[in-house]
C-alpha atoms as a PDB file:
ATOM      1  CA  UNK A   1     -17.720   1.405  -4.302  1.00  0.00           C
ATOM      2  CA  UNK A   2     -19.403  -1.872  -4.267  1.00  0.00           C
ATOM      3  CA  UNK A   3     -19.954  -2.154  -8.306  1.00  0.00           C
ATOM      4  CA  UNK A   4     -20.429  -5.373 -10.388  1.00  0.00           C
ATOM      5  CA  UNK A   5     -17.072  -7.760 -10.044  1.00  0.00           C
ATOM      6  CA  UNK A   6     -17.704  -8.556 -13.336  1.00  0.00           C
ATOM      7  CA  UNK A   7     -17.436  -5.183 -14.257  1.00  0.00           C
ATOM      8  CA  UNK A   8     -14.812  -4.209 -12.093  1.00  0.00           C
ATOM      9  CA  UNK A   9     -12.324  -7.048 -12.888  1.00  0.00           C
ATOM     10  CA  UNK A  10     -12.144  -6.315 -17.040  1.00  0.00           C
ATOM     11  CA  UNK A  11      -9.061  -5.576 -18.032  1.00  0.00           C
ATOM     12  CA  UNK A  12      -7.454  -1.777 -17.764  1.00  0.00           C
ATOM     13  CA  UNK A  13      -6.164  -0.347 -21.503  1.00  0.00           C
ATOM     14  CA  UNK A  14      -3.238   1.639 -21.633  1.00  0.00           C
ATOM     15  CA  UNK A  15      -1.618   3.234 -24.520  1.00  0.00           C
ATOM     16  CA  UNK A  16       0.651   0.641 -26.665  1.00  0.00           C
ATOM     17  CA  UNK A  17       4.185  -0.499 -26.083  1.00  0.00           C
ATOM     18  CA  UNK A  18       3.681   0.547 -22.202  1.00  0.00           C
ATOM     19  CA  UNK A  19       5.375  -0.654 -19.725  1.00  0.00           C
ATOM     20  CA  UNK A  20       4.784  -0.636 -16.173  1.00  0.00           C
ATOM     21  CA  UNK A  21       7.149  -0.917 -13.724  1.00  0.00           C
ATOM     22  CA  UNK A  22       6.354  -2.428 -10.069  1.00  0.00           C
ATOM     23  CA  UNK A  23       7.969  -1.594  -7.111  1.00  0.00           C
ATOM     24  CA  UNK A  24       8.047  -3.044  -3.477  1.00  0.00           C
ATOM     25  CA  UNK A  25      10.071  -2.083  -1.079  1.00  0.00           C
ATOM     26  CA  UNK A  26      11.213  -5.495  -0.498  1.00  0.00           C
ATOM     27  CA  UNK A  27      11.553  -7.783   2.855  1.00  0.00           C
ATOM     28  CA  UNK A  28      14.038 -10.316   3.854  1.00  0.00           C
ATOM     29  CA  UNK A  29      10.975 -12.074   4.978  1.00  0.00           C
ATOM     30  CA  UNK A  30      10.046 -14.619   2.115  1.00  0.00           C
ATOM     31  CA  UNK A  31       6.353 -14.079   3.215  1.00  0.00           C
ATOM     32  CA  UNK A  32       6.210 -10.710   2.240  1.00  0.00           C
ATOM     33  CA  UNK A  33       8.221 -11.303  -1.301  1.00  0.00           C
ATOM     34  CA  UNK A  34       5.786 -14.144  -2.043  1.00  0.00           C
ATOM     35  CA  UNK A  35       2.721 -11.674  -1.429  1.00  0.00           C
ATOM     36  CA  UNK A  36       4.236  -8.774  -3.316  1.00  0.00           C
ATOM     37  CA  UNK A  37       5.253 -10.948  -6.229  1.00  0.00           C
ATOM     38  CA  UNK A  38       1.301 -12.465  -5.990  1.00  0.00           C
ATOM     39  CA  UNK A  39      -0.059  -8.944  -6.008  1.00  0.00           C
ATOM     40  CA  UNK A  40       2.026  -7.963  -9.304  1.00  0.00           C
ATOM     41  CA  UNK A  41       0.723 -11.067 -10.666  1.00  0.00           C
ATOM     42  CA  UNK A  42      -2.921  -9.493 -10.469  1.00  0.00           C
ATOM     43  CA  UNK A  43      -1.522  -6.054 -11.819  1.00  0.00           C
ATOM     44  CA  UNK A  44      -0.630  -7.826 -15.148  1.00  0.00           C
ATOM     45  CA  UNK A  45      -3.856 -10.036 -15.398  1.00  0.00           C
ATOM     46  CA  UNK A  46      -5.610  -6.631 -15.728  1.00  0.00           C
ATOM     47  CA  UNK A  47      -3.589  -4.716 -17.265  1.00  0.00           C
ATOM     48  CA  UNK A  48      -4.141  -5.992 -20.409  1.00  0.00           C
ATOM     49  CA  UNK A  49      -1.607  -5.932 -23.235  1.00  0.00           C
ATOM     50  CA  UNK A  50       0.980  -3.565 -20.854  1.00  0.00           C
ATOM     51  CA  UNK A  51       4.100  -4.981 -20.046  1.00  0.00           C
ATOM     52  CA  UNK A  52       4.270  -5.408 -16.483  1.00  0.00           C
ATOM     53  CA  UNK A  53       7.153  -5.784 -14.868  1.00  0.00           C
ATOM     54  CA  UNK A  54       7.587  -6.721 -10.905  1.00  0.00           C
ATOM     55  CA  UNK A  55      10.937  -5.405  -8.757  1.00  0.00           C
ATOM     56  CA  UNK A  56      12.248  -4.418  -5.244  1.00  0.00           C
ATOM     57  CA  UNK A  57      13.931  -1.476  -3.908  1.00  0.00           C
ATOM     58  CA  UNK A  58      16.188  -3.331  -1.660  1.00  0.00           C
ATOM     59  CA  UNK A  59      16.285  -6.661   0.195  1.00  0.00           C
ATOM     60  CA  UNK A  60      14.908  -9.090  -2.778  1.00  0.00           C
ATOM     61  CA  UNK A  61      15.348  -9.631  -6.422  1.00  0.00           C
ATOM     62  CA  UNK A  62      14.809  -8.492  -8.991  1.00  0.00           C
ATOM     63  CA  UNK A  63      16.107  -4.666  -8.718  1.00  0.00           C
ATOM     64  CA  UNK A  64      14.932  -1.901 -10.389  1.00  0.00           C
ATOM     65  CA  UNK A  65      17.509  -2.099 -12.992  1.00  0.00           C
ATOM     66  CA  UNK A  66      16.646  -5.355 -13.822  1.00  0.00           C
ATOM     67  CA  UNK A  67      13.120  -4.929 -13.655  1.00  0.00           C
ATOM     68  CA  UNK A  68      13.790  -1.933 -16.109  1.00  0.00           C
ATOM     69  CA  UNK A  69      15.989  -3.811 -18.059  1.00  0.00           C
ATOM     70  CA  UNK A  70      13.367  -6.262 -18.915  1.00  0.00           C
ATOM     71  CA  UNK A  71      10.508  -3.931 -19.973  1.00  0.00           C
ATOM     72  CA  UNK A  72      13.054  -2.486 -22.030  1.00  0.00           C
ATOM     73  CA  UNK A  73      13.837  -5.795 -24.029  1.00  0.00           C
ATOM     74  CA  UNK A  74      10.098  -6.133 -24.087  1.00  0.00           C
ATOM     75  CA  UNK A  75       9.648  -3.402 -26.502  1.00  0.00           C
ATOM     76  CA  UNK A  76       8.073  -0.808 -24.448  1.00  0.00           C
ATOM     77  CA  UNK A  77       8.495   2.935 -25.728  1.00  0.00           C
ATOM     78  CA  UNK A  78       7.324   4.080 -22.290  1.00  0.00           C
ATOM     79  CA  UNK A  79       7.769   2.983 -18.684  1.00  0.00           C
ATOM     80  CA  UNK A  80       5.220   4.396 -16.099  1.00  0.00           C
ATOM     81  CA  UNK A  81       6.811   3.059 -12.219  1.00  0.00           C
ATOM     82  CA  UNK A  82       4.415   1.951  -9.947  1.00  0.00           C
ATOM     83  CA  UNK A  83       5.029   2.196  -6.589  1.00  0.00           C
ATOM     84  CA  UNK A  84       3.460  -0.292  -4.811  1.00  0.00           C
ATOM     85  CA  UNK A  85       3.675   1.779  -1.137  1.00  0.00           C
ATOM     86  CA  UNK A  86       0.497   3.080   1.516  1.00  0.00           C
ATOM     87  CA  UNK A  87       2.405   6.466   1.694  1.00  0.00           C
ATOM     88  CA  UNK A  88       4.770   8.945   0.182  1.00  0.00           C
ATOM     89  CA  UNK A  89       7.686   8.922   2.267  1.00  0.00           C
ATOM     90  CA  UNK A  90      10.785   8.925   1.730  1.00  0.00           C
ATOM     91  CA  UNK A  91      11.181   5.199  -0.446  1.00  0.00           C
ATOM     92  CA  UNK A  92       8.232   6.870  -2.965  1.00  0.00           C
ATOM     93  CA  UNK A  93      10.015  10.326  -2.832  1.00  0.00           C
ATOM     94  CA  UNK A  94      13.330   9.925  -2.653  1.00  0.00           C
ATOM     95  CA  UNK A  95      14.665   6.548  -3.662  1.00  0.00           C
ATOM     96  CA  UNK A  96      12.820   4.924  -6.122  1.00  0.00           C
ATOM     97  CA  UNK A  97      13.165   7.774  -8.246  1.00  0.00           C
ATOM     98  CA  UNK A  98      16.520   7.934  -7.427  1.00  0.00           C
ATOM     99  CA  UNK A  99      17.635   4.449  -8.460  1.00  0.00           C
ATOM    100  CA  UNK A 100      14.782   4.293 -11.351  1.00  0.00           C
ATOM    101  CA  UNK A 101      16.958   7.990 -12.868  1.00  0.00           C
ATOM    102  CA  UNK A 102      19.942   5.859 -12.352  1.00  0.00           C
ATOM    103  CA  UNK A 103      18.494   2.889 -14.248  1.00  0.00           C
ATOM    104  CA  UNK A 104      17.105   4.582 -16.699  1.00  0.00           C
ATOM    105  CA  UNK A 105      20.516   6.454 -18.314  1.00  0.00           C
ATOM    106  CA  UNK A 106      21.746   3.231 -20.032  1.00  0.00           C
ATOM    107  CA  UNK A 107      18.063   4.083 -22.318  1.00  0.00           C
ATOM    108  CA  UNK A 108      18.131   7.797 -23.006  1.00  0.00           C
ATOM    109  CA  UNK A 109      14.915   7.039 -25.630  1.00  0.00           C
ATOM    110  CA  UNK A 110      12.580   5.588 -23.094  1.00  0.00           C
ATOM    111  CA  UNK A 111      10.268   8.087 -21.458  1.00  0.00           C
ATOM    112  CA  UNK A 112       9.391   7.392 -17.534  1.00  0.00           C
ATOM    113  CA  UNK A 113       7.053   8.744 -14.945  1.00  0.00           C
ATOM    114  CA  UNK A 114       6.132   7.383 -11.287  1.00  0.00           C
ATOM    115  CA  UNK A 115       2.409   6.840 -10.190  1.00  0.00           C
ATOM    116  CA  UNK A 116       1.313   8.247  -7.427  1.00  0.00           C
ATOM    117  CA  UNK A 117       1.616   5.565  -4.086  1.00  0.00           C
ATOM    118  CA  UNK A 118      -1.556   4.213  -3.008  1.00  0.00           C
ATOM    119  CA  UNK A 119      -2.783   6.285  -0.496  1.00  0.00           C
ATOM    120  CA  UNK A 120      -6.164   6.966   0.630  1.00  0.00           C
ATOM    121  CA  UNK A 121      -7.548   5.563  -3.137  1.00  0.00           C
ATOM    122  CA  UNK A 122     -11.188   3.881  -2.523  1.00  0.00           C
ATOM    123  CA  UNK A 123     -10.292   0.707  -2.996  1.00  0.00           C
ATOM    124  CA  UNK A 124      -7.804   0.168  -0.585  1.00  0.00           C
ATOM    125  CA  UNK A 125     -10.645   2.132   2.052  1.00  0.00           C
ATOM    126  CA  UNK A 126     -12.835  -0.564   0.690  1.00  0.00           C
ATOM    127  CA  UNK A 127     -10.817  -3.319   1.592  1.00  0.00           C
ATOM    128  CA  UNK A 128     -10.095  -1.805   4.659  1.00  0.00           C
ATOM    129  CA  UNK A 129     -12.914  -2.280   5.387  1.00  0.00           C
ATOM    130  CA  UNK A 130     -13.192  -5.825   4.175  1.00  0.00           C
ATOM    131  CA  UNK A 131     -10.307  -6.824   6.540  1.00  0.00           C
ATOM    132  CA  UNK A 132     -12.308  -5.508   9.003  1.00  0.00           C
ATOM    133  CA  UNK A 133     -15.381  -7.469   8.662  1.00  0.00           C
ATOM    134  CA  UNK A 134     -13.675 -10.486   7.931  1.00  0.00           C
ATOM    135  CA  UNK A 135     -12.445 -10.147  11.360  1.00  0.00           C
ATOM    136  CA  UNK A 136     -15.388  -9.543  13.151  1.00  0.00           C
ATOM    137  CA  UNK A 137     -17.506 -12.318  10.828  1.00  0.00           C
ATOM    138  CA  UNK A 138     -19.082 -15.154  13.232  1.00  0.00           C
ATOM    139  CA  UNK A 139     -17.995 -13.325  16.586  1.00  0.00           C
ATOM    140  CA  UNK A 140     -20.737 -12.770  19.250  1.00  0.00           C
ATOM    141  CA  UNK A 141     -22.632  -9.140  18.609  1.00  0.00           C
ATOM    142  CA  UNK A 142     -21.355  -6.198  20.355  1.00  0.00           C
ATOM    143  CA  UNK A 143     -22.533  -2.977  19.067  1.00  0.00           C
ATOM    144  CA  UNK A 144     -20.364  -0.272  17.693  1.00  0.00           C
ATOM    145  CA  UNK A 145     -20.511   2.286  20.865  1.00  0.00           C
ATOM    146  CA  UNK A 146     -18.478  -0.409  23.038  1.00  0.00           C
ATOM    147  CA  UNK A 147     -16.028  -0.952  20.194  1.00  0.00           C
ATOM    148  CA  UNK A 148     -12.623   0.495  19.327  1.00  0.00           C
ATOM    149  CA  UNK A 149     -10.774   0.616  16.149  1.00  0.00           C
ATOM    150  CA  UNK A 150      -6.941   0.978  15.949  1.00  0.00           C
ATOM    151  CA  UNK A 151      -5.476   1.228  12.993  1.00  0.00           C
ATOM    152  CA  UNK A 152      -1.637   0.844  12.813  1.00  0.00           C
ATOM    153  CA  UNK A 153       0.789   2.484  10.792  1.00  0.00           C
ATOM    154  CA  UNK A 154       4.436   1.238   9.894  1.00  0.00           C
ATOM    155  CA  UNK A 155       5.298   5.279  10.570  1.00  0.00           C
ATOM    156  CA  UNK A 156       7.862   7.891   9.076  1.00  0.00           C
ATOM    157  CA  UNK A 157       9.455  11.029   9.895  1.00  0.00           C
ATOM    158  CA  UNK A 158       7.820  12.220   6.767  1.00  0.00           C
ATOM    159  CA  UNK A 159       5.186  14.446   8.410  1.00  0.00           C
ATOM    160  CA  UNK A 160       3.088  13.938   4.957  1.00  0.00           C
ATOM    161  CA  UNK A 161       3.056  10.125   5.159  1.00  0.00           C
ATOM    162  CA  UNK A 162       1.777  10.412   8.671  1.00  0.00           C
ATOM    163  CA  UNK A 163      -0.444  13.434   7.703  1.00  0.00           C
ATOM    164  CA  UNK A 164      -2.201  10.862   5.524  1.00  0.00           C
ATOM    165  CA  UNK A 165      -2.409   7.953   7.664  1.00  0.00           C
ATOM    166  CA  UNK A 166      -4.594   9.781   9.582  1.00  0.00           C
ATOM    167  CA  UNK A 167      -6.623  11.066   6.898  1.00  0.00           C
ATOM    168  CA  UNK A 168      -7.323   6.874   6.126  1.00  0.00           C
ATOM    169  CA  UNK A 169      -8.281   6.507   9.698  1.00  0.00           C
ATOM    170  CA  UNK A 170     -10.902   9.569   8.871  1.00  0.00           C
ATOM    171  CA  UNK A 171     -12.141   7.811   5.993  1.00  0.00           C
ATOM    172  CA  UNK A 172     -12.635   4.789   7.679  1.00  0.00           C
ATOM    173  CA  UNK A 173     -13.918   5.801  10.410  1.00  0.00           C
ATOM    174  CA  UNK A 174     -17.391   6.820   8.455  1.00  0.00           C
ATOM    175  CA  UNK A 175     -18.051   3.267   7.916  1.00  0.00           C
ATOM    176  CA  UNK A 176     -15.982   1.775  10.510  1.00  0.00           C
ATOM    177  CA  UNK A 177     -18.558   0.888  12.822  1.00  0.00           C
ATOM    178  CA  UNK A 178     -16.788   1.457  15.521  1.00  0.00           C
ATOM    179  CA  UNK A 179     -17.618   3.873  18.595  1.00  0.00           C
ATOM    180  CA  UNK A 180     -14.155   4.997  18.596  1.00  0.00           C
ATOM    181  CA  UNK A 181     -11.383   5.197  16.141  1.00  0.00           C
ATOM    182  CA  UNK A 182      -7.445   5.723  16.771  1.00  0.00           C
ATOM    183  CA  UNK A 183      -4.276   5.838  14.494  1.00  0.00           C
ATOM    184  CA  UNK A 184      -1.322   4.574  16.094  1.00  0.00           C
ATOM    185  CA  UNK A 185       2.857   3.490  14.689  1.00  0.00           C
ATOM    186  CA  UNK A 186       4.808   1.116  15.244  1.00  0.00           C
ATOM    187  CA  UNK A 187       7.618   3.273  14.873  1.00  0.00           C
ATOM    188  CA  UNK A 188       9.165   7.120  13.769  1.00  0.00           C
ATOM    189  CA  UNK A 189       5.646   9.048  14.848  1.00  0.00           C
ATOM    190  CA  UNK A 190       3.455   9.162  17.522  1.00  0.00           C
ATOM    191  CA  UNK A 191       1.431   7.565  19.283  1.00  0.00           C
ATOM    192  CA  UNK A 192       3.278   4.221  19.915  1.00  0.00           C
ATOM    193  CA  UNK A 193       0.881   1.356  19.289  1.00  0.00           C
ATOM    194  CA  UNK A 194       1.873   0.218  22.781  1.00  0.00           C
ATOM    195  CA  UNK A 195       1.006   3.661  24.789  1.00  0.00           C
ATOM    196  CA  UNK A 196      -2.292   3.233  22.271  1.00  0.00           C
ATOM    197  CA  UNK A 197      -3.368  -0.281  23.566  1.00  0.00           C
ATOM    198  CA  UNK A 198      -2.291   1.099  27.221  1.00  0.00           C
ATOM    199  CA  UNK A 199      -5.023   3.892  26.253  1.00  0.00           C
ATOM    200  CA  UNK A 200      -7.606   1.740  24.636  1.00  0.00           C
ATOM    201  CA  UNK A 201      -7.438  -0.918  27.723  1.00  0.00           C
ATOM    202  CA  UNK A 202      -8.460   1.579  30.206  1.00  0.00           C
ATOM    203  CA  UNK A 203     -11.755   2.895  28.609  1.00  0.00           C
ATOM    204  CA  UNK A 204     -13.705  -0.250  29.783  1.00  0.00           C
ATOM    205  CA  UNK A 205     -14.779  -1.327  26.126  1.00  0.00           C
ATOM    206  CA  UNK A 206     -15.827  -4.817  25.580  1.00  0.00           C
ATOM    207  CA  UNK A 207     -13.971  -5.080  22.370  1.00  0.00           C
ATOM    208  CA  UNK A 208     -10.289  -3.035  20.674  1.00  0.00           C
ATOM    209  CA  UNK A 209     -10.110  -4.063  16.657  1.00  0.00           C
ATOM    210  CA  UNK A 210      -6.357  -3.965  16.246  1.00  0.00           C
ATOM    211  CA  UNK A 211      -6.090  -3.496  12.201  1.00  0.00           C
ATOM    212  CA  UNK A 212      -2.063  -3.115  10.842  1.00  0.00           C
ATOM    213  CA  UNK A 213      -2.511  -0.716   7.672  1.00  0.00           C
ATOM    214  CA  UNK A 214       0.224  -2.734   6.040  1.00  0.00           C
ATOM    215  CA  UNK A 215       0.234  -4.307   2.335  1.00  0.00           C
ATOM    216  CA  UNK A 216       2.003  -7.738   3.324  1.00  0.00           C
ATOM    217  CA  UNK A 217       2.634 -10.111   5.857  1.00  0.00           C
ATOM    218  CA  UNK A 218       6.090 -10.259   7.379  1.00  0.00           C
ATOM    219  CA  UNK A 219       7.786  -9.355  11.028  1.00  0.00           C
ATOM    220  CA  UNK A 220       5.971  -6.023  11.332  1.00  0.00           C
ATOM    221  CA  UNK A 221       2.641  -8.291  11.438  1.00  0.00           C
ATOM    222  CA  UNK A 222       3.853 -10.399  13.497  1.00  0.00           C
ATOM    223  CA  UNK A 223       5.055  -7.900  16.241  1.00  0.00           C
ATOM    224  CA  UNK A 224       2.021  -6.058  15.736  1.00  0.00           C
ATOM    225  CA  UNK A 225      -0.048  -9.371  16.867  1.00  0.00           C
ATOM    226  CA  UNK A 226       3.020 -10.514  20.085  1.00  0.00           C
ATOM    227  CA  UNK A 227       1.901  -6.759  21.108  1.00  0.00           C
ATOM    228  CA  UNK A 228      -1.639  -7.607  21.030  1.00  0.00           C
ATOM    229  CA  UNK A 229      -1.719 -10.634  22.382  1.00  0.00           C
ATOM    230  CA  UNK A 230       0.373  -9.719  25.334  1.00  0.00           C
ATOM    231  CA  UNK A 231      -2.479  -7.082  26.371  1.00  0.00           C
ATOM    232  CA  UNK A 232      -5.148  -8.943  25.850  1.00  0.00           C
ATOM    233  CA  UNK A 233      -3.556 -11.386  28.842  1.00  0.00           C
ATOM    234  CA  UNK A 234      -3.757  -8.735  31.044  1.00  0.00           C
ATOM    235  CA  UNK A 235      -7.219  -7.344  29.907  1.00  0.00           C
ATOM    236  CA  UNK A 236      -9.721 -10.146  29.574  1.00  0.00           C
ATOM    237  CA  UNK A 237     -12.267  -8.554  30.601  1.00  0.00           C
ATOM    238  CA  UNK A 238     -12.203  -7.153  26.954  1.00  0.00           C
ATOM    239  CA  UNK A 239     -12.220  -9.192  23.688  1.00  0.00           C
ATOM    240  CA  UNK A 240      -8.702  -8.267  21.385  1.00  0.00           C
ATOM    241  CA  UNK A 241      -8.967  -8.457  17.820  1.00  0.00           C
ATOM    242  CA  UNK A 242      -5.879  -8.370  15.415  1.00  0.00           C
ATOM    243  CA  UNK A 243      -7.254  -8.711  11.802  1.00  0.00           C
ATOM    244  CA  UNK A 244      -5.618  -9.489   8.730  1.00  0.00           C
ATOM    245  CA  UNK A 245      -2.981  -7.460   6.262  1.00  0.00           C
ATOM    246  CA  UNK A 246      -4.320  -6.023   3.044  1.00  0.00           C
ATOM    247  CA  UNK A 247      -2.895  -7.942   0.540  1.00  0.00           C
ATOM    248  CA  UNK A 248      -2.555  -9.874  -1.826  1.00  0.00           C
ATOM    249  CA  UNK A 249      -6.018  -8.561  -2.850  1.00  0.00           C
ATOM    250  CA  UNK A 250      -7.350  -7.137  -6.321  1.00  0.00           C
ATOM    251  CA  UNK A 251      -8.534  -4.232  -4.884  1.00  0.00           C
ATOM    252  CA  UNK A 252      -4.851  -3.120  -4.158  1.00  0.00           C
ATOM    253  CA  UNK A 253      -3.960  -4.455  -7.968  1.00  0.00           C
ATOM    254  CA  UNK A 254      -6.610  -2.419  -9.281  1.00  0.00           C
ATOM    255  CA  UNK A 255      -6.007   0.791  -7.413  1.00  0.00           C
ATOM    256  CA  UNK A 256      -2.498   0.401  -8.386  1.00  0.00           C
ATOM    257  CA  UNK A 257      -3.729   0.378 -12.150  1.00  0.00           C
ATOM    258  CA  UNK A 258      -5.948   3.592 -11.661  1.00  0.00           C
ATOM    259  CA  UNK A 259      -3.012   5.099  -9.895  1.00  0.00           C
ATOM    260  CA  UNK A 260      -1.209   4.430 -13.265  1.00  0.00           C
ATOM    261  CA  UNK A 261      -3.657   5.177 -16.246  1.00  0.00           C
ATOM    262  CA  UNK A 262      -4.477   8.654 -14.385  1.00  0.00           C
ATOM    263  CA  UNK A 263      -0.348   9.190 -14.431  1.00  0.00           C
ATOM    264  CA  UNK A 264       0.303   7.844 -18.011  1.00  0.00           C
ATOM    265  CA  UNK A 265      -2.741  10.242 -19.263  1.00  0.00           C
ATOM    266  CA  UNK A 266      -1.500  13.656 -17.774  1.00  0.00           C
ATOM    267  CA  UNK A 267      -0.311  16.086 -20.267  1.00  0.00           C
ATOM    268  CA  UNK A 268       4.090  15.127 -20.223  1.00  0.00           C
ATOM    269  CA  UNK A 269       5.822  18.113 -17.988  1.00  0.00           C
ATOM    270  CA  UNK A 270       8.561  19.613 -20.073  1.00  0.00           C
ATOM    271  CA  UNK A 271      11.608  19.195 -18.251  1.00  0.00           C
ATOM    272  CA  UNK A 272      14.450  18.572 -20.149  1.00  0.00           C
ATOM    273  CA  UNK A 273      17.371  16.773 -18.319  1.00  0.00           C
ATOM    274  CA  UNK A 274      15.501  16.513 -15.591  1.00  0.00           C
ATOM    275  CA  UNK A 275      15.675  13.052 -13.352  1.00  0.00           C
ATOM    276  CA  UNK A 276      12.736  11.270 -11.974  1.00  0.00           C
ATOM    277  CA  UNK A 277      11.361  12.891  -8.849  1.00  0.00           C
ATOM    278  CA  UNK A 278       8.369  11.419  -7.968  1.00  0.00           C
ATOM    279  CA  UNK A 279       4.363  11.556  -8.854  1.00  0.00           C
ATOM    280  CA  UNK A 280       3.657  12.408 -12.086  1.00  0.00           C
ATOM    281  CA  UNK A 281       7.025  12.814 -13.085  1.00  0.00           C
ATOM    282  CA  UNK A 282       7.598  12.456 -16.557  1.00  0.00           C
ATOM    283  CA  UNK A 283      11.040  12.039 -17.776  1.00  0.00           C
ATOM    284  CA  UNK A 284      12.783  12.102 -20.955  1.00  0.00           C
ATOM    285  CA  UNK A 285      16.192  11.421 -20.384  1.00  0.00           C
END
């Protein structure tokens, strides 16, 4: 979805006196606060006259209840939460909603609903993709057949978030240029990214693209590079690539927006004295 920039950088509209809520997990890693904080940043440049609203589910300030708190004394009439997460485990399921329905009972007028997380949205496969050329850009030619792709996961126990990180690597692998494409953690699921790199060494290939799926910088990066680094010392006979993270990047602000307008324009689910629960989740508490 290469379209006009011009085009694709206008501002989003949403319906008035909304409020959007943006979560991060949070990191004790000021890298990762910084990049979240910069990403939100982009959310409300394009989200025109929304209130937007940046917080953390643990680790980093502002909370949620703050973060509410705030959109509240904005004005807003409704609050969509955006959940600024790759996958729907258990943070997206289970505990934002959780603390957002906790939140949100000191303003029984204010109506709420979660976004979907970002998932396998076509702008995050685009700049996927990106990251992935911007690693290869001004290295010597090799063609696709003697080139791997890993992508790596942060991983769950939720079998839907991993369910889904493999249906990204599918998606990306239609573009990816690559001869061969893996998925691999580096943690809760399997495969390891180490017994993947073990794997990927012994095919012979001239070059392994090591791509973290991950939204920000911080130590999972970093390990994820030590781990790569360490096996390209004992293979170099083959070139090792670790690219970049995602973010901060506007294509992860804007399919955070989409995420949001298609939530806030669903039909409201009638569910009195119901809590939040997750996507598309309206609540009127």
């Amino acid at each position: 979805m290469r379209g006009d920039m011009t085009t694709r950088n206008a501002e989003i509209t949403f319906p008035p006196r909304t409020g959007l809520l943006v979560v991060g997990h949070g990191s004790r890693e000021q890298v990762g606060v910084d990049e979240f904080l910069a990403t939100a940043k982009q959310i409300a440049d394009l989200a025109g006259d929304a209130a937007v609203e940046p917080c953390f589910l643990e680790f980093a300030a502002p909370d949620i209840a703050t973060g509410l708190r705030t959109l509240v004394e904005r004005g807003v009439d409704r609050v969509c939460v955006v959940p600024l997460l790759l996958f729907a485990a258990g943070h997206a399921k289970r505990d934002i909603p959780a603390a957002v329905a906790e939140s949100a009972r000191a303003f029984p007028s204010i109506d709420i609903c979660q976004s979907r997380h970002l998932g396998c949205h076509p702008e995050i496969v685009e700049l996927s993709n990106r990251r992935y050329d911007e690693a290869l850009a001004g290295r010597d030619t090799i063609s696709g057949e003697e080139t791997a792709l890993v992508l790596v996961g942060r991983g769950s126990r939720d079998s839907e978030a991993t369910r889904e990180m493999r249906q990204f690597a599918g998606l990306r692998a239609r573009d990816a240029r690559a001869g061969r494409v893996e998925t691999a953690f580096v943690a809760m699921a399997e495969p390891g990214l180490e017994q993947m790199l073990k794997g990927v060494a012994s095919t012979g290939l001239r070059r392994v693209v090591v791509q973290p799926h991950l939204l920000f910088g911080g130590v999972l990066l970093d390990r994820i590079a030590q781990m790569v680094g360490h096996r390209a010392g004992q293979h170099p006979e083959t070139e090792w690539i670790a690219t970049g993270r995602l973010g901060p990047s506007q294509h992860v602000a804007r399919a955070a927006l989409d995420r949001a307008r298609d939530t806030l324009s669903a039909p409201p689910e009638p569910r009195p004295g119901a809590t939040v629960t997750g996507d598309r989740a309206l609540e009127k508490h």
